[in-house]
Protein backbone atom coordinates (compact mmCIF):
# COMPACT_ATOMS: atom_id res chain seq x y z
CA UNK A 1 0.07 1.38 -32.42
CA UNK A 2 -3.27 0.91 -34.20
CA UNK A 3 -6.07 3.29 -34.07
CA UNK A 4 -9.16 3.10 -33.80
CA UNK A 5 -11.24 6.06 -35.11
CA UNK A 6 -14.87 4.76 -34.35
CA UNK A 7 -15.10 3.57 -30.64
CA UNK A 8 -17.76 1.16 -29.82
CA UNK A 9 -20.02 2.04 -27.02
CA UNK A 10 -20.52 -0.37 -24.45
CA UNK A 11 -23.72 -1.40 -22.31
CA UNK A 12 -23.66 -0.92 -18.28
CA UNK A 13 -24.01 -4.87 -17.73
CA UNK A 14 -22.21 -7.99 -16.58
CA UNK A 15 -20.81 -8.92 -19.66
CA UNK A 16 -18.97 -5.32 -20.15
CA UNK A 17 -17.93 -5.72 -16.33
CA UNK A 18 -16.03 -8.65 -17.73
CA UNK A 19 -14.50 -7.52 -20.51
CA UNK A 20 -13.44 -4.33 -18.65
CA UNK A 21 -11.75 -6.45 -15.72
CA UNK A 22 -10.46 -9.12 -17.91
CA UNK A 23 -8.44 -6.08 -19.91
CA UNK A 24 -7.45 -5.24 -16.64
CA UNK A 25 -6.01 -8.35 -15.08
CA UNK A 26 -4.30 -8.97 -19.01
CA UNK A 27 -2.81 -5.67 -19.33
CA UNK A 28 -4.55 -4.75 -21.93
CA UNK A 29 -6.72 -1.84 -21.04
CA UNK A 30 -5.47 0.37 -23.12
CA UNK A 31 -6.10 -1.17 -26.35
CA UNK A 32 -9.61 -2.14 -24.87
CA UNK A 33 -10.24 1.85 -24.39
CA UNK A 34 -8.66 2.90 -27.69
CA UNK A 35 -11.69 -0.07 -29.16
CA UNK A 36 -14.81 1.09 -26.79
CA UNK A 37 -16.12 4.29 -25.43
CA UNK A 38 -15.44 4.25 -21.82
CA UNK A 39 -16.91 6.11 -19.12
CA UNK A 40 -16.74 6.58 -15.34
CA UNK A 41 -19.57 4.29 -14.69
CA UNK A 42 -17.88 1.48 -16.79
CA UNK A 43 -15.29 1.66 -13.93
CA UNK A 44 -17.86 1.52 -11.10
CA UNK A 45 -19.54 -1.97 -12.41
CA UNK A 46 -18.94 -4.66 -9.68
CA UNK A 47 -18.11 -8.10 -9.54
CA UNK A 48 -19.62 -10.75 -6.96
CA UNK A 49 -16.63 -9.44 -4.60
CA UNK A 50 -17.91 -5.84 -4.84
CA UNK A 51 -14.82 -5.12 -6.70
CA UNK A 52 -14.78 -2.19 -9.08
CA UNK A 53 -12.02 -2.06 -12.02
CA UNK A 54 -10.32 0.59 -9.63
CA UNK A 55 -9.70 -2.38 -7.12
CA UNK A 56 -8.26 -4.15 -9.49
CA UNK A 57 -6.31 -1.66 -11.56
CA UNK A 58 -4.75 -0.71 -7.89
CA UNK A 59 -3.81 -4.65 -7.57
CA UNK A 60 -2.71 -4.81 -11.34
CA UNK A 61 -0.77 -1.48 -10.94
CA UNK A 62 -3.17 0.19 -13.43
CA UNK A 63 -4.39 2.70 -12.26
CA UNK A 64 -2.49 5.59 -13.80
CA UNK A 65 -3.97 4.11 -17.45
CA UNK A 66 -7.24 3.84 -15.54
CA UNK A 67 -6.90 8.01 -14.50
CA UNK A 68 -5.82 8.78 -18.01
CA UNK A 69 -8.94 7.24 -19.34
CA UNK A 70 -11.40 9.10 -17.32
CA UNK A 71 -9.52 12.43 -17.76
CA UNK A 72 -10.38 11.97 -21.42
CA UNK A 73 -14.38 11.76 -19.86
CA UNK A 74 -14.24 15.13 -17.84
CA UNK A 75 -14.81 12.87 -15.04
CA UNK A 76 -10.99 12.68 -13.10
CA UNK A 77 -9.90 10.15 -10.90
CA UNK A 78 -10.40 11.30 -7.51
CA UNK A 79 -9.75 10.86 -3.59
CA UNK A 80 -14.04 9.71 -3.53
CA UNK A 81 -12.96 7.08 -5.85
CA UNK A 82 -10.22 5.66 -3.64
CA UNK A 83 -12.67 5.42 -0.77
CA UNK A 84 -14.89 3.09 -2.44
CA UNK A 85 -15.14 -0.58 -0.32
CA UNK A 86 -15.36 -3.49 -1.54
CA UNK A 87 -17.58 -6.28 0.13
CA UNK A 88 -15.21 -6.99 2.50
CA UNK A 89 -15.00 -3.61 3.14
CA UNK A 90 -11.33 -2.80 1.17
CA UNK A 91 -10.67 0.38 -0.03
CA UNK A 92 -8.27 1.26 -2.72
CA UNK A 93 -5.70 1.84 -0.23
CA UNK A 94 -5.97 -1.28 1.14
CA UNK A 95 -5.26 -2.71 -1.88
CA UNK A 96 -2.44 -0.46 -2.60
CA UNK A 97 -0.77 -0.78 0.88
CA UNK A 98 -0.71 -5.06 -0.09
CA UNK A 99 0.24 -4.96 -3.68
CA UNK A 100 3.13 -2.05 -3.08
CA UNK A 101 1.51 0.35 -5.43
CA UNK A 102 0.58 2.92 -3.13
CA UNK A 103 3.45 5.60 -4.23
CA UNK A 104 1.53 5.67 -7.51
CA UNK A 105 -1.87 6.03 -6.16
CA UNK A 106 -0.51 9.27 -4.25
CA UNK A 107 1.07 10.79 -7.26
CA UNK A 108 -2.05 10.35 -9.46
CA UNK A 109 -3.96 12.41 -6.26
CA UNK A 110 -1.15 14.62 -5.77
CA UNK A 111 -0.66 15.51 -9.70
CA UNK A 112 -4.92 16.25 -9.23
CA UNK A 113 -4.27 18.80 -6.00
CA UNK A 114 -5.38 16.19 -3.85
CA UNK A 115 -3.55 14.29 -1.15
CA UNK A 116 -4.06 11.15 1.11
CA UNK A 117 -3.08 10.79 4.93
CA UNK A 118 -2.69 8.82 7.44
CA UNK A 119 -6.33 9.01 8.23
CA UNK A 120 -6.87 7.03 4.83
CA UNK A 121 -5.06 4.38 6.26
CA UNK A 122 -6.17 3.59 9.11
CA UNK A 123 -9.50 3.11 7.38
CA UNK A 124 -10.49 -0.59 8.78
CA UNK A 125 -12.26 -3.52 6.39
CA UNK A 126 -14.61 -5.80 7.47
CA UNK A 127 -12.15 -7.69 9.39
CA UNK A 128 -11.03 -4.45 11.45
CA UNK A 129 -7.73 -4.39 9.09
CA UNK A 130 -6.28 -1.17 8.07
CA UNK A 131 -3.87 -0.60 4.84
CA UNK A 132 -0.91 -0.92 7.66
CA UNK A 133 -1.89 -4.41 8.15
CA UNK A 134 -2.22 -5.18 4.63
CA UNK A 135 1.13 -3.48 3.95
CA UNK A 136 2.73 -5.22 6.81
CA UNK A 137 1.98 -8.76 5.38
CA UNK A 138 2.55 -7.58 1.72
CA UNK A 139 6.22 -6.20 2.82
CA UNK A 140 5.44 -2.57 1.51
CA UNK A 141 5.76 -0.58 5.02
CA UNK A 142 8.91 1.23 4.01
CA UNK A 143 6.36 2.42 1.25
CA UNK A 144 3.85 3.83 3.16
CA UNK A 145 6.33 5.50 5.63
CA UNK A 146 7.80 7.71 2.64
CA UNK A 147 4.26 8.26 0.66
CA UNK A 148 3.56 10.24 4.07
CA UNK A 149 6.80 11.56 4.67
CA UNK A 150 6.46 13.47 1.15
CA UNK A 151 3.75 15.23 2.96
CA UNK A 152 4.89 15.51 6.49
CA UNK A 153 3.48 12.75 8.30
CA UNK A 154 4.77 9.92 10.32
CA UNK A 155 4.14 6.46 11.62
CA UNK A 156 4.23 6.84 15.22
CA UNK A 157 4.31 3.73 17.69
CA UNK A 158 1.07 3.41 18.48
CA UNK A 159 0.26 2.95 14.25
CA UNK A 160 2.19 -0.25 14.22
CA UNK A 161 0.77 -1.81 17.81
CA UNK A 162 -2.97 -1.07 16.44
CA UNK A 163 -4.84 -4.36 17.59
CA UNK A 164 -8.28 -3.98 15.51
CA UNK A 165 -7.26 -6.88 13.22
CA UNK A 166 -8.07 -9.96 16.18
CA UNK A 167 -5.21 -8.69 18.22
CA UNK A 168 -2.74 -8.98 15.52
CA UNK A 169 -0.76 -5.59 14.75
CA UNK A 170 0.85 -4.69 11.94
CA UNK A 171 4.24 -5.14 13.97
CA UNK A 172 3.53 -8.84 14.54
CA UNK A 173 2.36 -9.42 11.06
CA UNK A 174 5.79 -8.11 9.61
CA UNK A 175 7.36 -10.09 11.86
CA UNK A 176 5.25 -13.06 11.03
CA UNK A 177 5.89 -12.78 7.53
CA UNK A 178 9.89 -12.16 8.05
CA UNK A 179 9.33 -8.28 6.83
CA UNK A 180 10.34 -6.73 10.25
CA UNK A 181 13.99 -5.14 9.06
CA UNK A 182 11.13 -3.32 7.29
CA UNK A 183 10.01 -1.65 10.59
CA UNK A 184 13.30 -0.91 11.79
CA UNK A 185 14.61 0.70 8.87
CA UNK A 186 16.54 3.86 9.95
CA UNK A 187 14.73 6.04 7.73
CA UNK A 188 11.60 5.80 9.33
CA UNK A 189 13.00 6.64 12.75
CA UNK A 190 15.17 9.79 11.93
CA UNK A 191 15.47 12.25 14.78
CA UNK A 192 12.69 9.50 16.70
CA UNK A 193 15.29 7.15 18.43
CA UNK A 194 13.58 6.61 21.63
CA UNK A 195 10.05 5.93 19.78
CA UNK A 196 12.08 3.19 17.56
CA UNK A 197 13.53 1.48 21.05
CA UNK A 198 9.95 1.59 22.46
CA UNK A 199 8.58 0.00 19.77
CA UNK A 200 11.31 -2.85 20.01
CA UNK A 201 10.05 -3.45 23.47
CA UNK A 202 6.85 -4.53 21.50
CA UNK A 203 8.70 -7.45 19.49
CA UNK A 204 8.35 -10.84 20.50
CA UNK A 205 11.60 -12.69 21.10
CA UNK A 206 11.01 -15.30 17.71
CA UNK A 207 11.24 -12.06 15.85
CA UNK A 208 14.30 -10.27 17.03
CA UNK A 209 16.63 -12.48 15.01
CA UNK A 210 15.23 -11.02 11.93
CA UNK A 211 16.85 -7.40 12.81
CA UNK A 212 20.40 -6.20 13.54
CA UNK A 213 19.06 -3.90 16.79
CA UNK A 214 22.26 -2.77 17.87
CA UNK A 215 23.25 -1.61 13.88
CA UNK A 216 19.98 -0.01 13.58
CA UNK A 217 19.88 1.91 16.15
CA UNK A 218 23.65 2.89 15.26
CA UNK A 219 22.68 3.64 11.88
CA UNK A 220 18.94 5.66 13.20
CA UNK A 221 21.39 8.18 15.57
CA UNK A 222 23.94 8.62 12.77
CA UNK A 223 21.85 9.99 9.99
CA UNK A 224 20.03 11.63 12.64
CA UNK A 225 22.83 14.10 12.67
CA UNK A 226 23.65 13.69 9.33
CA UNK A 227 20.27 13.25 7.54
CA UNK A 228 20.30 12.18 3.86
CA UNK A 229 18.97 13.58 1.02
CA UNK A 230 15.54 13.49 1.19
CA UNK A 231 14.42 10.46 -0.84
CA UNK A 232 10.44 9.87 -2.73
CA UNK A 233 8.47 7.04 -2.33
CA UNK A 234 9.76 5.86 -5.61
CA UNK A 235 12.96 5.00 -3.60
CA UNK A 236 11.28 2.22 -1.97
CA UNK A 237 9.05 1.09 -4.20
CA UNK A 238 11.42 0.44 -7.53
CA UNK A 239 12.13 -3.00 -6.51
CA UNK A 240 8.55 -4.38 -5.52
CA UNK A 241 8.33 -7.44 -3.64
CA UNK A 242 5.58 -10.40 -4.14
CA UNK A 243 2.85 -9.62 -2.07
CA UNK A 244 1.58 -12.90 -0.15
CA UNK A 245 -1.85 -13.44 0.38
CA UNK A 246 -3.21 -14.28 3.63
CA UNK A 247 -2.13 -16.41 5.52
CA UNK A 248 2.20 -16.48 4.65
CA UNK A 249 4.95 -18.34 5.96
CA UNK A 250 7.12 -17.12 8.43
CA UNK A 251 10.82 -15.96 7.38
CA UNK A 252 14.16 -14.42 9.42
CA UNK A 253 16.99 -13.15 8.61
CA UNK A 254 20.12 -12.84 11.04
CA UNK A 255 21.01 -10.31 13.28
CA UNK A 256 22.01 -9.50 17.21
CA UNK A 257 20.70 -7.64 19.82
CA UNK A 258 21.36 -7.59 23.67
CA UNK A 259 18.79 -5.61 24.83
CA UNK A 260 15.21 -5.74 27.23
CA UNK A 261 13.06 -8.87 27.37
CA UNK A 262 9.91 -9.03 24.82
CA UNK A 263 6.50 -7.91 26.69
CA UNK A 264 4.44 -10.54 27.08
C-alpha cells in the first residue's frame, strides 16, 4: 500500500463534491483519503439530488471506510448523521433498508454506544415511504427483522400493512416483487404464530403461490418450542441480493396453502 505523507487539502466546492463521490461509487475512497485531508464537512457536500457521500457510501456499502475516516477527524460518525434526508426526503436508512446494508450501519452505531429502532424506520420520504418499503422491494426484510431483534424489537403486523406509500404496504410490495417467503420466514414469527396467520389474511390470492403456508407455519410452531441459536444480522445479510429499483417485475415461487380467502 502506498503512503502518502503530505495530504492535500481540499476546497468545500462542487468539484471536491465530485471527486469525493466519484471515489465513492469506484471504491476507491480510501486511497482518495490516504491523498487529501478529509473532514466531516467534505462528507456533508451535496449533489443536485441532495445526496451527501453518506447516502452514497450507505448504497456503495461504504460506510464503515467512511466512519473510519472521520474518527481520524475527532468528528465520529453518528445516529444525527444517519438522519440526514435527501431531496426526496431519504434518510440513510432508507437507503440501507434497499441496498441490504443496514446490518452494517447498526454495528458502526452500536460499536459508537448508539443504537437505531424501529422508530428510525418508519421515518417516511417524500413519497410517504418508510425503510420497510424500501426493504420490501429491495428483498432485505429478513435483514431488518434481525438488526432489531439484536436489540429486542419486533415487526409486528401492523409494520408490514402500513399504507403511507399510495396504499401500497410493504407486504404487497414483497409480494409484488416475488420477496414474500421473505415475510413468512419462521424466524421472524417465533413464539408470534397467530400474528403470522393474521398477517396471511392480508395477502392477496396472486401472492400466496409464492409461500409454502402450511410448512411455514409448521416450521414457525416447531422452533417455537425449540428455538435456535440466536443468530446476528450478519446471518441474513452474507448473501445480498440485487436490489431493484423502482418499479420491478413481479416473481413466485411454488408453494400450497388451503387456508381463508384474501381480504379484499
Amino acid at each position: 500500500m502506498r503512503l502518502f505523507p503530505f495530504k492535500t487539502p481540499l476546497p468545500l466546492n462542487e468539484e471536491t463534491r465530485q471527486r469525493l463521490h466519484g471515489a465513492i461509487a469506484e471504491h476507491r475512497l480510501q486511497e482518495f483519503s490516504q491523498r487529501h485531508r478529509l473532514s466531516l464537512d467534505h462528507f456533508l457536500l451535496r449533489d443536485s439530488n441532495g445526496s451527501t457521500a453518506f447516502h452514497l457510501a450507505v448504497g456503495k456499502g461504504a460506510i464503515g471506510e467512511v466512519a473510519s475516516i472521520l474518527k481520524t477527524t475527532g468528528t465520529p460518525f453518528s445516529l444525527e448523521h444517519c438522519l440526514l434526508k435527501d431531496r426526496s426526503g431519504r434518510t440513510l436508512f432508507h437507503q440501507a433498508a434497499q441496498s441490504g446494508h443496514l446490518d452494517r450501519l447498526a454495528a458502526i452505531l452500536k460499536e459508537s454506544g448508539q443504537s437505531l429502532s424501529l422508530d428510525h424506520l418508519l421515518v417516511t420520504d417524500r413519497d410517504k415511504r418508510t425503510a420497510l418499503h424500501r426493504a420490501a422491494w429491495g428483498g432485505h426484510l429478513e435483514q431488518i427483522a434481525a438488526v432489531l431483534r439484536e436489540s429486542g424489537q419486533v415487526l409486528l403486523p401492523e409494520h408490514f400493512l402500513l399504507n403511507t406509500y399510495n396504499h401500497r404496504t410493504p407486504l404487497l410490495l414483497a409480494g409484488n416483487n416475488g420477496h414474500l417467503e421473505q415475510v413468512f420466514s419462521p424466524a421472524l414469527w417465533l413464539g408470534r404464530f397467530p400474528e403470522m396467520r393474521r398477517l396471511w389474511e392480508h395477502v392477496p390470492e396472486k401472492h400466496r403461490p409464492q409461500v409454502d403456508f402450511d410448512r411455514a407455519a409448521h416450521e414457525t410452531l416447531l422452533l417455537s418450542r425449540h428455538p435456535l441459536p440466536r443468530l446476528g444480522p450478519q446471518a441474513f445479510g452474507a448473501a445480498r441480493r440485487p436490489s431493484p429499483s423502482f418499479p420491478e417485475t413481479r416473481g413466485q415461487n411454488p408453494g400450497l396453502f388451503q387456508g381463508n380467502p384474501p381480504a379484499k
